[in-house]
N, C-alpha and C. Protein backbone atom coordinates (compact mmCIF):
# COMPACT_ATOMS: atom_id res chain seq x y z
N UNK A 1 108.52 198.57 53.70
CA UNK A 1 108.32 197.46 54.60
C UNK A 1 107.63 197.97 55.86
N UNK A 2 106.52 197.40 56.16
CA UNK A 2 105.78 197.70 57.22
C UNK A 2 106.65 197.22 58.80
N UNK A 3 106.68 198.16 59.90
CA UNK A 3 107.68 197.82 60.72
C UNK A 3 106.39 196.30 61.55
N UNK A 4 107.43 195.77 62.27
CA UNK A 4 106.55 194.46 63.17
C UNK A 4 105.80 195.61 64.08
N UNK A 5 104.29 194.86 64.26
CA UNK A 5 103.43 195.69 65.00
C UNK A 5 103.65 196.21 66.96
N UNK A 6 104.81 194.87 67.07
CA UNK A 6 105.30 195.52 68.89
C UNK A 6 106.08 196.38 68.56
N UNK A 7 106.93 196.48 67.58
CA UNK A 7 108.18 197.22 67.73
C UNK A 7 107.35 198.87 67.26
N UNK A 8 106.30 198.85 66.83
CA UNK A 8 105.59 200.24 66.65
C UNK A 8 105.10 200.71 67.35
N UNK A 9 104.51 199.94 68.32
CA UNK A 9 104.32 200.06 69.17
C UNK A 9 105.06 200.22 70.48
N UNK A 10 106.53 200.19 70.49
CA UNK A 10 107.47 201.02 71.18
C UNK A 10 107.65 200.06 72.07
N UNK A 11 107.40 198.44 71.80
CA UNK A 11 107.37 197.53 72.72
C UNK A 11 108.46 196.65 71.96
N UNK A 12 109.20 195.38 73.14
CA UNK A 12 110.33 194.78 72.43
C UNK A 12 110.13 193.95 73.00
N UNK A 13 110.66 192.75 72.42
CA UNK A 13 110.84 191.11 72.74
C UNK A 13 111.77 190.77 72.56
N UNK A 14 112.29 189.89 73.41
CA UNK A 14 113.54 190.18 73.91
C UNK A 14 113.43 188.16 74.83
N UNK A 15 114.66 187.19 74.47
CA UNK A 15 114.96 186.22 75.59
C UNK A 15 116.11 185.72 75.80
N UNK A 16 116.20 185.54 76.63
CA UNK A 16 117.53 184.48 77.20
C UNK A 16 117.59 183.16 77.16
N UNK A 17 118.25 182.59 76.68
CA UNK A 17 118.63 181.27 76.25
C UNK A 17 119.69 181.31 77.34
N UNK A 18 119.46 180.12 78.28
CA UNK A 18 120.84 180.38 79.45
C UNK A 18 121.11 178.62 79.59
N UNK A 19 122.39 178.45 79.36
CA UNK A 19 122.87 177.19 79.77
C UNK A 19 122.79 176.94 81.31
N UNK A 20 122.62 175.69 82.16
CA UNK A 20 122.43 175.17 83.39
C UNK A 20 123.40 175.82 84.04
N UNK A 21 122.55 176.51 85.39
CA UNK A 21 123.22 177.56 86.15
C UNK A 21 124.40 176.52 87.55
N UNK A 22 125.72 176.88 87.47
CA UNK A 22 126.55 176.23 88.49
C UNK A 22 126.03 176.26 89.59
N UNK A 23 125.18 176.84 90.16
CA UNK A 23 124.67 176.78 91.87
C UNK A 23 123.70 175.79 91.55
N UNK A 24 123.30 174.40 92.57
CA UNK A 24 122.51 173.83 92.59
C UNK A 24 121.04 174.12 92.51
N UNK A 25 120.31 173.59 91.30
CA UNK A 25 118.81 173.36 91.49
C UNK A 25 118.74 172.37 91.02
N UNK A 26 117.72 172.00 91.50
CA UNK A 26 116.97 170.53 91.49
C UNK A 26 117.65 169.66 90.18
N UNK A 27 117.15 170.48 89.02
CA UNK A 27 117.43 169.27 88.07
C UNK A 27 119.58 169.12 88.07
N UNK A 28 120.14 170.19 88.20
CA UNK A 28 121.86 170.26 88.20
C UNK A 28 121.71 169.03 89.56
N UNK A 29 121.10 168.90 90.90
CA UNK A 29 121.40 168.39 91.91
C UNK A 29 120.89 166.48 91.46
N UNK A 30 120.39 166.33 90.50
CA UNK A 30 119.32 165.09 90.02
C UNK A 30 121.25 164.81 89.27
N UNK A 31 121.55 165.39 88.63
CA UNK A 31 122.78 164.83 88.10
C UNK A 31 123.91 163.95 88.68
N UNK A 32 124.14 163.03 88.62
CA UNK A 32 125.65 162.47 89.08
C UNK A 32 126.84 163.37 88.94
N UNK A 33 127.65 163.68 89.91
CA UNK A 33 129.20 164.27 89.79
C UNK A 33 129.68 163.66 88.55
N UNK A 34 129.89 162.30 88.44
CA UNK A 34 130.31 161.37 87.41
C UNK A 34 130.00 161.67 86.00
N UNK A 35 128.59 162.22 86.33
CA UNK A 35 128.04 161.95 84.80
C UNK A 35 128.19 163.93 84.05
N UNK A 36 128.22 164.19 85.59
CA UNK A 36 127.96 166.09 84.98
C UNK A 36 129.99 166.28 84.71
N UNK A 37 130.60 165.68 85.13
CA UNK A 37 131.96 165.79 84.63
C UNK A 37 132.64 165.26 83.75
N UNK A 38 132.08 163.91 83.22
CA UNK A 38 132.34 163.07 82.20
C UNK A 38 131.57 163.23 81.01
N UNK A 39 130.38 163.55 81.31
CA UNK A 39 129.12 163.77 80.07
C UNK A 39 129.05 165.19 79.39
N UNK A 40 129.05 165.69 80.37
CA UNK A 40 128.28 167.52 80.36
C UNK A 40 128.77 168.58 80.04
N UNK A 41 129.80 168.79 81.11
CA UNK A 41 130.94 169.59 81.26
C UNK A 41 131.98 169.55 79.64
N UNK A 42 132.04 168.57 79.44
CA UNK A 42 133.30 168.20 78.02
C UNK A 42 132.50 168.92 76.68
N UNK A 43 130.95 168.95 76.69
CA UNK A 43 130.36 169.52 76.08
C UNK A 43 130.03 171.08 76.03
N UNK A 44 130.49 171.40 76.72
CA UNK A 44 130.35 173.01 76.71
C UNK A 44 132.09 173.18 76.99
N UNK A 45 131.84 174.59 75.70
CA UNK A 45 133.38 174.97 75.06
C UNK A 45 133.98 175.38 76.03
N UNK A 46 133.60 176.38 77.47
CA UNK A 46 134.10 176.88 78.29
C UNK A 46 134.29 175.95 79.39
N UNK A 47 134.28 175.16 79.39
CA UNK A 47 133.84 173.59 80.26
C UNK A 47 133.80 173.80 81.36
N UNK A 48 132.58 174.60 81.76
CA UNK A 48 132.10 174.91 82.98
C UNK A 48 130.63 175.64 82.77
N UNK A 49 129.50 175.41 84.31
CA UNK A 49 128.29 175.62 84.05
C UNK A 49 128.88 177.23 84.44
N UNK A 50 127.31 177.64 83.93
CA UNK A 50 127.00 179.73 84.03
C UNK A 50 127.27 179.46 85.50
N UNK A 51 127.62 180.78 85.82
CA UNK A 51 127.11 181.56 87.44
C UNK A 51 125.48 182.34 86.81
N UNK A 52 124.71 182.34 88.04
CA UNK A 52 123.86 183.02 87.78
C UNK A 52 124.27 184.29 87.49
N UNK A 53 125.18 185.07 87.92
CA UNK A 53 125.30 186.34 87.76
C UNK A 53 125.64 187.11 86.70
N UNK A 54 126.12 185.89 85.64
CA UNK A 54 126.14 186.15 84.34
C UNK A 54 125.15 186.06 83.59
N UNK A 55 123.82 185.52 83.93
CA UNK A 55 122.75 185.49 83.22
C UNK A 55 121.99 186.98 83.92
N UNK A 56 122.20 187.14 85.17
CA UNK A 56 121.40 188.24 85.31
C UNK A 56 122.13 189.42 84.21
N UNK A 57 123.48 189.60 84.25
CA UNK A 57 124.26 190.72 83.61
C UNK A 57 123.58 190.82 82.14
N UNK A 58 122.83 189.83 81.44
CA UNK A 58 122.54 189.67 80.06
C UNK A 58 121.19 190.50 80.28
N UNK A 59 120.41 190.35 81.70
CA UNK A 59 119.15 190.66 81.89
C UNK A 59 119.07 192.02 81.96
N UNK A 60 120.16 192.55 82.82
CA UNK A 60 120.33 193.88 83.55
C UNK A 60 120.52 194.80 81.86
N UNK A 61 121.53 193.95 80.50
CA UNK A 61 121.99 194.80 79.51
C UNK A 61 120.48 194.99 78.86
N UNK A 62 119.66 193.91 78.76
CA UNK A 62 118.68 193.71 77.75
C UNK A 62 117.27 195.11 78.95
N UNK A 63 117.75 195.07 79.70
CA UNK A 63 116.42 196.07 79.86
C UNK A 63 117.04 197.55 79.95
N UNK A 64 117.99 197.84 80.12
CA UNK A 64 118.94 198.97 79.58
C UNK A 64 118.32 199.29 78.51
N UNK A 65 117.89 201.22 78.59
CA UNK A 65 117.88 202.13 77.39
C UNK A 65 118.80 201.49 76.18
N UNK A 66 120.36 201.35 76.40
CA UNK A 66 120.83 201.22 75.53
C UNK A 66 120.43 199.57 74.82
N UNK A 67 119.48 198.98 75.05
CA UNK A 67 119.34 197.85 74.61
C UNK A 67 117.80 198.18 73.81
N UNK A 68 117.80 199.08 73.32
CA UNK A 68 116.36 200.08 72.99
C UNK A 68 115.96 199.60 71.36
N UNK A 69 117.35 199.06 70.45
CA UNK A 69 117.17 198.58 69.25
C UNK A 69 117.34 196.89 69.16
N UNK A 70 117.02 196.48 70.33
CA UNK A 70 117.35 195.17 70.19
C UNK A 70 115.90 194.92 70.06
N UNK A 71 115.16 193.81 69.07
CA UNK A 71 114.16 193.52 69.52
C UNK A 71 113.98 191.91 68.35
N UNK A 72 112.83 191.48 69.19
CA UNK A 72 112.81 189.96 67.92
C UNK A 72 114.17 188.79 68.18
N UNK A 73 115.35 189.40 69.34
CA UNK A 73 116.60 188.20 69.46
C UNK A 73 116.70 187.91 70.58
N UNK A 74 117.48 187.05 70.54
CA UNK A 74 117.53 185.77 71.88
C UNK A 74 119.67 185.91 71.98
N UNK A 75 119.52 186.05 73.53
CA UNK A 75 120.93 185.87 73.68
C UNK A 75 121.05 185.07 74.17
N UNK A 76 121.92 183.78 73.51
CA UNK A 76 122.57 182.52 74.07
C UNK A 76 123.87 182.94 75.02
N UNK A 77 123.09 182.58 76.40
CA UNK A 77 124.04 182.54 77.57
C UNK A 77 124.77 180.87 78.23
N UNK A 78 125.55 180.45 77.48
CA UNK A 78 125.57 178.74 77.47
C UNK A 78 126.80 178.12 77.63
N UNK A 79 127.81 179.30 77.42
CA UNK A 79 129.49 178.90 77.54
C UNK A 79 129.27 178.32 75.79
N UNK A 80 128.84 178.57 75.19
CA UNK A 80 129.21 178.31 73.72
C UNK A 80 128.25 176.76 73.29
N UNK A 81 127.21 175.87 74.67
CA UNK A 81 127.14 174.44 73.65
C UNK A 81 126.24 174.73 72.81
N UNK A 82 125.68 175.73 72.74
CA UNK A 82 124.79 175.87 71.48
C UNK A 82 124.73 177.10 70.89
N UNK A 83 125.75 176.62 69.63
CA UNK A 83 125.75 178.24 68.76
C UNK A 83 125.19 178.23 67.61
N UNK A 84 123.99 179.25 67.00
CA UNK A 84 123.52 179.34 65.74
C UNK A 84 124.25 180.26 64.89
């Protein structure tokens, strides 16, 4: 099996899938209290939005040496609403 031509190239691809971050931006601030606690929130298993600082921690692992055989996957950062 011929290896994929980035990964022979000693290059990796690599993304983050990140559920809506708890500190306000625009589109979290466009939401109703009402609707992000009654609608939103009940939908994600951990029933609460990310901190950013948990999406950076996914960022900080994925460019880590030790993240050197990861390549071609996506880490869902989401509190669980979307699992494949």
């Amino acid at each position: 099996m011929k290896p994929a031509s980035s990964a022979a190239r000693k290059t990796t691809q690599r993304a983050i899938s990140s559920g809506s971050p708890r500190r306000p931006t625009e589109m979290v601030r466009a939401v109703p209290e009402e609707v992000l606690n009654s609608k939103i929130l009940p939908l994600i298993p951990v029933g609460r939005l990310g901190e950013p600082e948990e999406i950076a921690r996914c960022v900080v692992f994925l460019a880590a040496e030790e993240a050197g055989f990861i390549t071609g996957a996506t880490i869902s950062a989401n509190g669980g609403q979307y699992m494949a």
